[in-house]
PDB file of N, CA and C in Angstrom:
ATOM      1  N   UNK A   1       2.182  -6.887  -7.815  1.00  0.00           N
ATOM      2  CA  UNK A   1       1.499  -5.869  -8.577  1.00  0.00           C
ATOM      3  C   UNK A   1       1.271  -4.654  -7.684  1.00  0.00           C
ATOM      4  N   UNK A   2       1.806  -3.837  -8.241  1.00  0.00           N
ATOM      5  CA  UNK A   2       1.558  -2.382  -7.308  1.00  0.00           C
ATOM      6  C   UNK A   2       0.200  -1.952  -7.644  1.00  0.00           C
ATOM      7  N   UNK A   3      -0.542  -0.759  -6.839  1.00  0.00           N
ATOM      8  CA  UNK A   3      -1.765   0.188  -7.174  1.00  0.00           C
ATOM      9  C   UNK A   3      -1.270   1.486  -6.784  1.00  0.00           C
ATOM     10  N   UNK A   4      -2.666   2.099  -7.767  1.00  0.00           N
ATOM     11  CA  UNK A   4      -1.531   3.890  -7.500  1.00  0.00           C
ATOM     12  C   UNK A   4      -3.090   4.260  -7.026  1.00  0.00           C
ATOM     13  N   UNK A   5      -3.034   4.632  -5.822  1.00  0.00           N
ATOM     14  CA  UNK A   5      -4.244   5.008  -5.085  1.00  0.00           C
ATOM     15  C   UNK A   5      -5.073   6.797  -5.829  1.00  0.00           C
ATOM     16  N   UNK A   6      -4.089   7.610  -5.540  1.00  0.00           N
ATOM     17  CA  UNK A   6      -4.454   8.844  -6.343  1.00  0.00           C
ATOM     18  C   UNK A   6      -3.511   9.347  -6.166  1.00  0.00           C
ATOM     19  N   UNK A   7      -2.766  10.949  -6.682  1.00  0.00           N
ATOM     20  CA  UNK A   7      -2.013  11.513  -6.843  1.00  0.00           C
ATOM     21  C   UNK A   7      -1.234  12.225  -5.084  1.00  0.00           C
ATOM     22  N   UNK A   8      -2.185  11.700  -3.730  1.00  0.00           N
ATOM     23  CA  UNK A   8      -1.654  12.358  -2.832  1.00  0.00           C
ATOM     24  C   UNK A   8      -1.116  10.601  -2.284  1.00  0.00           C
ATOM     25  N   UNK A   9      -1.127   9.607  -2.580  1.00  0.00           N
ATOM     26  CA  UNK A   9      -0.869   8.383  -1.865  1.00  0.00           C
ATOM     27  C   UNK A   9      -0.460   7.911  -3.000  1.00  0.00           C
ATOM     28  N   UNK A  10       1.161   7.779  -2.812  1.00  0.00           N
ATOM     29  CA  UNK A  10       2.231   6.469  -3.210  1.00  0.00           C
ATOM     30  C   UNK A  10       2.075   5.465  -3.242  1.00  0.00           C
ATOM     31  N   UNK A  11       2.568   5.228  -4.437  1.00  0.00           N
ATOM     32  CA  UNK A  11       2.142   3.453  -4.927  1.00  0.00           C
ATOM     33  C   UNK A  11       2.526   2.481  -3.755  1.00  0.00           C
ATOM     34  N   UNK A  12       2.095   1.714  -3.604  1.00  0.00           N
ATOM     35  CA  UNK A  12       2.377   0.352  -2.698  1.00  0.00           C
ATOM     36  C   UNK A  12       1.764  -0.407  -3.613  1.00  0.00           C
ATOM     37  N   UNK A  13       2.544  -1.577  -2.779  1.00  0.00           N
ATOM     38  CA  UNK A  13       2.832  -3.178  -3.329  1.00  0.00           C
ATOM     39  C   UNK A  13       1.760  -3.808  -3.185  1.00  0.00           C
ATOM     40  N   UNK A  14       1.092  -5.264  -2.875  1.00  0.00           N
ATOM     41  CA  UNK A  14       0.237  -6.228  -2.550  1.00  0.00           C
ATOM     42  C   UNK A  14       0.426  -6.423  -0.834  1.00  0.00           C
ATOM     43  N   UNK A  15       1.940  -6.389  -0.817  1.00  0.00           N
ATOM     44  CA  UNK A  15       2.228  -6.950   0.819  1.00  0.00           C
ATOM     45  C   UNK A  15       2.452  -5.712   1.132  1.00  0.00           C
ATOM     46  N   UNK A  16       2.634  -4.369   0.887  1.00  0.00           N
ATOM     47  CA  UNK A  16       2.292  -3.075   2.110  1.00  0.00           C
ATOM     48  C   UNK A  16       0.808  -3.072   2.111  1.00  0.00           C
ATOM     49  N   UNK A  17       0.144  -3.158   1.213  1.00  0.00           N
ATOM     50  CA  UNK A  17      -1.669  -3.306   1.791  1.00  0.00           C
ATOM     51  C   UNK A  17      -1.371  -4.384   2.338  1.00  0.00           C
ATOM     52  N   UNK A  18      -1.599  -5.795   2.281  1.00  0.00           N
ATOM     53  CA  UNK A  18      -1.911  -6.882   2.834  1.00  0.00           C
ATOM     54  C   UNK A  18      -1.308  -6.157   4.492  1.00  0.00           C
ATOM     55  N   UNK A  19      -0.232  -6.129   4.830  1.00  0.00           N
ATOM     56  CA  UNK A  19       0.437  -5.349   6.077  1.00  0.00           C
ATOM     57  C   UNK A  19      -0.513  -4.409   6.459  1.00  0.00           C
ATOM     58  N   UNK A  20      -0.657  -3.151   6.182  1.00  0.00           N
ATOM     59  CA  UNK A  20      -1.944  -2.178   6.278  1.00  0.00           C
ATOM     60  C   UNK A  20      -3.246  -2.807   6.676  1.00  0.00           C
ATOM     61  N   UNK A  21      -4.053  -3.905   5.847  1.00  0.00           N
ATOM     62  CA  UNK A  21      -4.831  -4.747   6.246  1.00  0.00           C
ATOM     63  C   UNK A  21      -4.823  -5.023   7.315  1.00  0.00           C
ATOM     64  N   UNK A  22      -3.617  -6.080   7.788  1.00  0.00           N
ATOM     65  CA  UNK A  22      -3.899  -6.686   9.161  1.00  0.00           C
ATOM     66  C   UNK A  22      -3.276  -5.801  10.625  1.00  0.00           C
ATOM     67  N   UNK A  23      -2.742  -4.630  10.153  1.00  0.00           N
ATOM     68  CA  UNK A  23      -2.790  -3.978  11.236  1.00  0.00           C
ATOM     69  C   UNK A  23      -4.129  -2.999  11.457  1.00  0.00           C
ATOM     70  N   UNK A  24      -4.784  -2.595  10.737  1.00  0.00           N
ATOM     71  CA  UNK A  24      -6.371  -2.121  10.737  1.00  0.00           C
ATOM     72  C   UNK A  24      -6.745  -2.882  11.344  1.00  0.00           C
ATOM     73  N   UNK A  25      -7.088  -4.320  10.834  1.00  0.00           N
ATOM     74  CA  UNK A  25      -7.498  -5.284  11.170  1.00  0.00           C
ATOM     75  C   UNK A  25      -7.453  -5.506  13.144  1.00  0.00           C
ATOM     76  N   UNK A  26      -6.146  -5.507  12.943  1.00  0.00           N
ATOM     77  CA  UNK A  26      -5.850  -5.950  14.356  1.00  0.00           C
ATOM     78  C   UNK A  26      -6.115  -4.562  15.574  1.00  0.00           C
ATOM     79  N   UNK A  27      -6.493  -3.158  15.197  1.00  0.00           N
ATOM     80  CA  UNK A  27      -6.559  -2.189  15.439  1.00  0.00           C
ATOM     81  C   UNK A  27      -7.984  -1.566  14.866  1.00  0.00           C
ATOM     82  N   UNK A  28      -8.434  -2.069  14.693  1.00  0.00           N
ATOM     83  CA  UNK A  28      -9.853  -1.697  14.426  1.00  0.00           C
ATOM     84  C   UNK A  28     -10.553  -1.735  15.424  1.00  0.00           C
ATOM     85  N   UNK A  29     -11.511  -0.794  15.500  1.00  0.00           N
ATOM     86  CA  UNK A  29     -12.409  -0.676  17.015  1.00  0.00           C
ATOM     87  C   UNK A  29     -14.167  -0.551  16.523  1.00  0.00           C
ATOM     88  N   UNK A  30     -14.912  -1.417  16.199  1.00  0.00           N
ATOM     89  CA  UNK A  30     -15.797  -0.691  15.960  1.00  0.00           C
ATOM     90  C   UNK A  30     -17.183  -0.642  16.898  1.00  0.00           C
ATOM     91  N   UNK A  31     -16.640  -0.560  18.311  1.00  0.00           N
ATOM     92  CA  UNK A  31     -17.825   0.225  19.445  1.00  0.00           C
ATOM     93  C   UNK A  31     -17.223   1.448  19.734  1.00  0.00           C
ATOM     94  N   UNK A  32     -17.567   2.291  20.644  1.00  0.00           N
ATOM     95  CA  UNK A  32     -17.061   3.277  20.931  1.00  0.00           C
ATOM     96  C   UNK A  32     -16.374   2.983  22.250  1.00  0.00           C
ATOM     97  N   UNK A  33     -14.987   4.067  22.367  1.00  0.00           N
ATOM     98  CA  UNK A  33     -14.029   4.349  23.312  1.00  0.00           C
ATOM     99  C   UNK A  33     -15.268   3.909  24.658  1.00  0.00           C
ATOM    100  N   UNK A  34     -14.049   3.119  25.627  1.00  0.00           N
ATOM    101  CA  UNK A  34     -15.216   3.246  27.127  1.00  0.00           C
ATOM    102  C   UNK A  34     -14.224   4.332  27.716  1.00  0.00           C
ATOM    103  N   UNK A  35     -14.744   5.023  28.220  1.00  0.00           N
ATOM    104  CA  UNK A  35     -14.163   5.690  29.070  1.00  0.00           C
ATOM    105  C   UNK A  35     -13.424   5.245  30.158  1.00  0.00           C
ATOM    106  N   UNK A  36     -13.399   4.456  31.137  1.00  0.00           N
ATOM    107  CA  UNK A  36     -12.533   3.860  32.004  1.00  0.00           C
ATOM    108  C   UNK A  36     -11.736   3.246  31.308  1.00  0.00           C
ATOM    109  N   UNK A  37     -11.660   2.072  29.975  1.00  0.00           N
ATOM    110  CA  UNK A  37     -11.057   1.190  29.862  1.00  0.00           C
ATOM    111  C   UNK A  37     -10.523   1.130  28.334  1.00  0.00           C
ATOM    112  N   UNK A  38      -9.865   2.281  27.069  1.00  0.00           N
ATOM    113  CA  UNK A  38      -9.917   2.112  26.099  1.00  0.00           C
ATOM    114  C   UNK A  38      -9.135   1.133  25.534  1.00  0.00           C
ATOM    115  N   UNK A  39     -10.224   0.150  25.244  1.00  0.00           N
ATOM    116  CA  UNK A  39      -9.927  -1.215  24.127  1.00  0.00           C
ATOM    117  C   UNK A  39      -9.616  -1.278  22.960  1.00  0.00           C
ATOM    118  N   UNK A  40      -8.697  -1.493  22.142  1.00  0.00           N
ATOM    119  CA  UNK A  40      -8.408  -1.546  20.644  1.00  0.00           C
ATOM    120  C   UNK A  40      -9.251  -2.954  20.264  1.00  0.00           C
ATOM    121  N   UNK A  41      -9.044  -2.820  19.189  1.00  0.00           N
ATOM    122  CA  UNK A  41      -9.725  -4.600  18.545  1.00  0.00           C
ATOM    123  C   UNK A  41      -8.843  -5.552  18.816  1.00  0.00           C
ATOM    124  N   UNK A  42      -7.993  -5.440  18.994  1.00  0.00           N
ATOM    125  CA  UNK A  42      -6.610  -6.297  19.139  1.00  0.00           C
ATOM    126  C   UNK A  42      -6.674  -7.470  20.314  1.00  0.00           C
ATOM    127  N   UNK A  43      -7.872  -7.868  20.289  1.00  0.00           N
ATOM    128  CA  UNK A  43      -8.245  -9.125  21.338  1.00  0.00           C
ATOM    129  C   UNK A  43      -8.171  -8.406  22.705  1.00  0.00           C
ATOM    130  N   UNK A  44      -8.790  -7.380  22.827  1.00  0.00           N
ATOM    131  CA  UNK A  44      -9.440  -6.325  23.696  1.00  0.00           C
ATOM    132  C   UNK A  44      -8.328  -5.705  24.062  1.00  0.00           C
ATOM    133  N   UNK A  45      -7.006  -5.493  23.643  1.00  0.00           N
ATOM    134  CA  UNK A  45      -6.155  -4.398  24.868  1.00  0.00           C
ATOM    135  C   UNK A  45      -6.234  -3.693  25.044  1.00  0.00           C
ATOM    136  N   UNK A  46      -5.741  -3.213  25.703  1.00  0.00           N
ATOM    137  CA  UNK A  46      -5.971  -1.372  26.535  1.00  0.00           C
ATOM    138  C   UNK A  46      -4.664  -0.891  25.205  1.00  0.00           C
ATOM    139  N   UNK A  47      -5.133   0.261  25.239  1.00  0.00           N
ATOM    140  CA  UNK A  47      -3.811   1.158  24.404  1.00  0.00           C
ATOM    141  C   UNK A  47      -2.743   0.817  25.404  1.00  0.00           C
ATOM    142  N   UNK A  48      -2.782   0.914  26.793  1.00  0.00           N
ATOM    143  CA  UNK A  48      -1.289   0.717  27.324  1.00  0.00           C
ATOM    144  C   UNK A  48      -1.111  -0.710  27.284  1.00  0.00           C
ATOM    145  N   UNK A  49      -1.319  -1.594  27.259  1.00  0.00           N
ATOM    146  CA  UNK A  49      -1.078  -2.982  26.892  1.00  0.00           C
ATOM    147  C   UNK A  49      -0.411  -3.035  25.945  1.00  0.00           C
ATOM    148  N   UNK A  50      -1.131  -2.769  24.744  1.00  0.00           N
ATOM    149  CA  UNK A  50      -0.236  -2.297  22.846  1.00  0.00           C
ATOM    150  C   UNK A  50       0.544  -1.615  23.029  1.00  0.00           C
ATOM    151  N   UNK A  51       1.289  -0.450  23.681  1.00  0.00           N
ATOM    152  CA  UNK A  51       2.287   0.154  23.885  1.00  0.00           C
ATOM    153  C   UNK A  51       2.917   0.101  24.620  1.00  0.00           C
ATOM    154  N   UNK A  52       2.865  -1.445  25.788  1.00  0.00           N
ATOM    155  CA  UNK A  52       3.979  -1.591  26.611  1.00  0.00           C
ATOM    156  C   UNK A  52       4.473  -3.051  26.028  1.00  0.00           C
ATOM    157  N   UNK A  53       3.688  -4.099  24.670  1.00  0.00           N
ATOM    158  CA  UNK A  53       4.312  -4.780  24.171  1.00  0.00           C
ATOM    159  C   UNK A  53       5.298  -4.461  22.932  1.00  0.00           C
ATOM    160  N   UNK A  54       4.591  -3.337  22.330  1.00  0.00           N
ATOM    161  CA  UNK A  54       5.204  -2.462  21.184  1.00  0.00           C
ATOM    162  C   UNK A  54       6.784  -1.448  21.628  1.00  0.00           C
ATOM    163  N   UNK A  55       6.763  -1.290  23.314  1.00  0.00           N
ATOM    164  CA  UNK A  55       7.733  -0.407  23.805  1.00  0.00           C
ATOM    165  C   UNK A  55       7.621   0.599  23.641  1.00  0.00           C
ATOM    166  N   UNK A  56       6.204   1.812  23.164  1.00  0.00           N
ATOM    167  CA  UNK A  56       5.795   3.115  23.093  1.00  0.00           C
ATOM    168  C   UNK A  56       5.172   3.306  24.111  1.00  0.00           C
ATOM    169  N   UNK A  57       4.673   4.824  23.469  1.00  0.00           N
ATOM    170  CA  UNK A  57       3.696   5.143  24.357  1.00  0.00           C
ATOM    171  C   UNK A  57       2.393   4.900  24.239  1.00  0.00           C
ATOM    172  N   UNK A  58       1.197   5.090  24.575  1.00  0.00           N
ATOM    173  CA  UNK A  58      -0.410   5.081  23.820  1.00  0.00           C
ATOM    174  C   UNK A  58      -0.566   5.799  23.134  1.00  0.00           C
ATOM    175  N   UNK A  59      -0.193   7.366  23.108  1.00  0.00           N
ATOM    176  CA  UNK A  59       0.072   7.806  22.147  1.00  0.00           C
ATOM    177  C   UNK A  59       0.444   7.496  20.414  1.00  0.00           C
ATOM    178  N   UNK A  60       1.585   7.061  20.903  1.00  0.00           N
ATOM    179  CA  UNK A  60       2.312   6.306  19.379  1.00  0.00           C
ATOM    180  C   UNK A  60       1.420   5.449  18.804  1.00  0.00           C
ATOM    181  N   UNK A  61       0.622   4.047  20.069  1.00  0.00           N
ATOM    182  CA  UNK A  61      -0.699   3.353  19.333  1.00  0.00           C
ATOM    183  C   UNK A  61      -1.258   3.806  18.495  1.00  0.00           C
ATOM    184  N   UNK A  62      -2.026   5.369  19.176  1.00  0.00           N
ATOM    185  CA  UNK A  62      -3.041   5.867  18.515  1.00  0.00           C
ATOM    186  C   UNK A  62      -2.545   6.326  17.036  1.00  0.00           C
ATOM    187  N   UNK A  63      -1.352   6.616  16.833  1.00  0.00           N
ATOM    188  CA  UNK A  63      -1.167   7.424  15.553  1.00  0.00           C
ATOM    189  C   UNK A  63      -0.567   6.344  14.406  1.00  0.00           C
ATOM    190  N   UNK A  64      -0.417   5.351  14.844  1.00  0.00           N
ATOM    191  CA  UNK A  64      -0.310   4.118  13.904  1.00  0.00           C
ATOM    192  C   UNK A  64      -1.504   3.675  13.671  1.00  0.00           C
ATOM    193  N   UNK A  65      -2.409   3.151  14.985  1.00  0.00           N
ATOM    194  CA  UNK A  65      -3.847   2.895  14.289  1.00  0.00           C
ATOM    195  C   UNK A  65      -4.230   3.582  13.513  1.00  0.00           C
ATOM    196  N   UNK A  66      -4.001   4.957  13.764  1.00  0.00           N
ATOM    197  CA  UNK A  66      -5.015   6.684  13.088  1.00  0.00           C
ATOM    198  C   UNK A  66      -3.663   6.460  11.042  1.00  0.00           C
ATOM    199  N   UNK A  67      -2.589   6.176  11.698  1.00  0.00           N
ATOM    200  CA  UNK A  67      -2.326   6.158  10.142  1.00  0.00           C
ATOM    201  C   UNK A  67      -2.192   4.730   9.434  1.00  0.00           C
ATOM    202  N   UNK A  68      -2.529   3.854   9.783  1.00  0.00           N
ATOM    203  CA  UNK A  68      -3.318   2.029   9.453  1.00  0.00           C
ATOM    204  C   UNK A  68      -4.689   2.912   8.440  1.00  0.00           C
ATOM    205  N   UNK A  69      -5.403   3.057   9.650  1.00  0.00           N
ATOM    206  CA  UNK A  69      -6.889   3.200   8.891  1.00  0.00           C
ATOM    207  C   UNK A  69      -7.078   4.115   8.315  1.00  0.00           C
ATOM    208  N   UNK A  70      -6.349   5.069   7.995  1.00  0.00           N
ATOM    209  CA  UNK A  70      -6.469   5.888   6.768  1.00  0.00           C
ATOM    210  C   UNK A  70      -5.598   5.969   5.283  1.00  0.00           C
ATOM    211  N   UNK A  71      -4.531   4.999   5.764  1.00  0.00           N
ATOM    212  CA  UNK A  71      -3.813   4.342   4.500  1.00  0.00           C
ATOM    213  C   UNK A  71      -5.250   3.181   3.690  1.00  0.00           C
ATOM    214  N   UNK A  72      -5.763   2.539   4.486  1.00  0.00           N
ATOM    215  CA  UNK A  72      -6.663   1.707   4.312  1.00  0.00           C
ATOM    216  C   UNK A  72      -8.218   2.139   3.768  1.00  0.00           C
ATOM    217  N   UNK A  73      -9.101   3.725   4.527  1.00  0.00           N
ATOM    218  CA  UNK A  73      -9.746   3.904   3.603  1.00  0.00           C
ATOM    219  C   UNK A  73      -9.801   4.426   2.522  1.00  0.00           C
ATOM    220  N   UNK A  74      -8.225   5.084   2.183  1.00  0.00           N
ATOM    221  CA  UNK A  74      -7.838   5.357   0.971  1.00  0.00           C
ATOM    222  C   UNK A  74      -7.758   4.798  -0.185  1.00  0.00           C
ATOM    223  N   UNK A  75      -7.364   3.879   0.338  1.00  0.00           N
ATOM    224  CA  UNK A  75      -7.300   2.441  -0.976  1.00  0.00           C
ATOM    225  C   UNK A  75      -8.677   1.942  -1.018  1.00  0.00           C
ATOM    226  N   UNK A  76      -9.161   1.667  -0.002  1.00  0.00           N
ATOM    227  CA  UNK A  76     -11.029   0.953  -0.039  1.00  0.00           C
ATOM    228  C   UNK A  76     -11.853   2.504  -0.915  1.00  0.00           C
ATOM    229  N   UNK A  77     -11.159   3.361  -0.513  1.00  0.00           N
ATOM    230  CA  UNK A  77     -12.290   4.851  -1.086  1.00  0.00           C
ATOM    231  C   UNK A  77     -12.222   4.720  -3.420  1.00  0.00           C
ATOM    232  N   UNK A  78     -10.655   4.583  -2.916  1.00  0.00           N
ATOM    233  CA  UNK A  78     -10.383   4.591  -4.578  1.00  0.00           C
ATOM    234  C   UNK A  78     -10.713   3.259  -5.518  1.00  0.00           C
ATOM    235  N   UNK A  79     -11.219   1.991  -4.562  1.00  0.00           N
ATOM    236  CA  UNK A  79     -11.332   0.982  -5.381  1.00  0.00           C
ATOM    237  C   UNK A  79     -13.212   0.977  -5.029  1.00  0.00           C
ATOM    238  N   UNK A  80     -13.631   1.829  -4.405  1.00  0.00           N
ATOM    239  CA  UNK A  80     -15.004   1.962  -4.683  1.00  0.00           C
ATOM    240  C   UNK A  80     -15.717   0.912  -3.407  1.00  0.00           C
ATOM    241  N   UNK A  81     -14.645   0.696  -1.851  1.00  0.00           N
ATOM    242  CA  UNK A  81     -15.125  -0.306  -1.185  1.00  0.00           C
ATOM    243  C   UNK A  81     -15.695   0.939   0.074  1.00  0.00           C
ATOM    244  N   UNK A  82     -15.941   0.193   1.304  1.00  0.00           N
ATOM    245  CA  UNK A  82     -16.033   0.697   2.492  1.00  0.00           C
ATOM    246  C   UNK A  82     -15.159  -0.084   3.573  1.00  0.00           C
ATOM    247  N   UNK A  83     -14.608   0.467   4.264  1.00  0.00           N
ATOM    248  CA  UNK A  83     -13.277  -0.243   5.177  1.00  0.00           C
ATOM    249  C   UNK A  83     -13.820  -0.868   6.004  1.00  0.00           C
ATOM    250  N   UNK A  84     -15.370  -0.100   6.722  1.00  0.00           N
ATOM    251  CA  UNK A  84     -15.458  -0.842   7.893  1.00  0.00           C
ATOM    252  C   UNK A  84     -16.426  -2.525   7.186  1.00  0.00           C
ATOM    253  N   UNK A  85     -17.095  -1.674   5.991  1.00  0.00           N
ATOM    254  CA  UNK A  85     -17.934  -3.374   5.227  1.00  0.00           C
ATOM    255  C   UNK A  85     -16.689  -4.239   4.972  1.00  0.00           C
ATOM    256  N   UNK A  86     -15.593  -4.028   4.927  1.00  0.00           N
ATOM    257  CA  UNK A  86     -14.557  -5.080   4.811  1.00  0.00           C
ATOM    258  C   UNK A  86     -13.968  -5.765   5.858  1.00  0.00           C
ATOM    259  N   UNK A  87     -13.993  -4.842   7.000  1.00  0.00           N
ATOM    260  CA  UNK A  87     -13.683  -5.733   7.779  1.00  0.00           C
ATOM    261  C   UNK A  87     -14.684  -6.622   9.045  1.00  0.00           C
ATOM    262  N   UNK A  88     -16.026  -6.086   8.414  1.00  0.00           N
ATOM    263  CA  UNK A  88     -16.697  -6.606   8.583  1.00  0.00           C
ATOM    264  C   UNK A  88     -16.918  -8.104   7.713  1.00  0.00           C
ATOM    265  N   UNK A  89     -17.007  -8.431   7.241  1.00  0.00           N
ATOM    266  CA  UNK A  89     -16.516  -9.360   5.810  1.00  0.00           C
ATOM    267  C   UNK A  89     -15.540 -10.250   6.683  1.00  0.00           C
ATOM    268  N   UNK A  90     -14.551  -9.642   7.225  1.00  0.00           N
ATOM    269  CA  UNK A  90     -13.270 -10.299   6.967  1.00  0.00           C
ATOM    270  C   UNK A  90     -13.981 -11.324   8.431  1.00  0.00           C
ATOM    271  N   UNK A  91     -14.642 -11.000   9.217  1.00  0.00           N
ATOM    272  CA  UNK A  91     -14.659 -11.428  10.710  1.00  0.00           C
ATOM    273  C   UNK A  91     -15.421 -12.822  10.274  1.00  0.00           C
ATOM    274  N   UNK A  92     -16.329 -12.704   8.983  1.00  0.00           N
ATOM    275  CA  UNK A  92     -17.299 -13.831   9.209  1.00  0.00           C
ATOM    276  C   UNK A  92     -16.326 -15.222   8.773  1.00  0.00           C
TER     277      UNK A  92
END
């Protein structure tokens, strides 16, 4: 079953959200950046960790996480949720 989010975001499927999901998921950060050491959610890596298993740069991390979680509060905005109460949800 597809959803049509709003007129600026293309329909997707069940499994491009479900996908979207668990890369948020797995890329979700919700303390703030440390300065010496920036950790993704991803079972603590450093951005260069994620981008030397991924074969990018940290860069590239950041703009997949940055376009994960905004494919994601798009869909949570239009179905009336909050992204981070969900994945808060999802941890328990």
């Amino acid at each position: 079953m597809a959803h049509s989010f709003n007129r600026h975001v293309k329909i997707c499927t069940e499994a491009d959200l479900a996908n979207a999901q668990r890369i948020a998921w797995k890329l979700y950060r919700p303390e703030p950046r440390q300065p010496t050491r920036t950790k993704t959610g991803y079972g603590g890596a450093t951005l260069e960790e994620c981008a030397q298993v991924l074969g990018i740069t940290r860069e590239g991390v950041r703009l997949i996480e940055k376009k994960a979680l905004a494919k994601c509060r798009s869909w949570c905005e239009a179905q009336g949720l909050d992204l981070e109460d969900l994945l808060d949800a999802m941890r328990c």
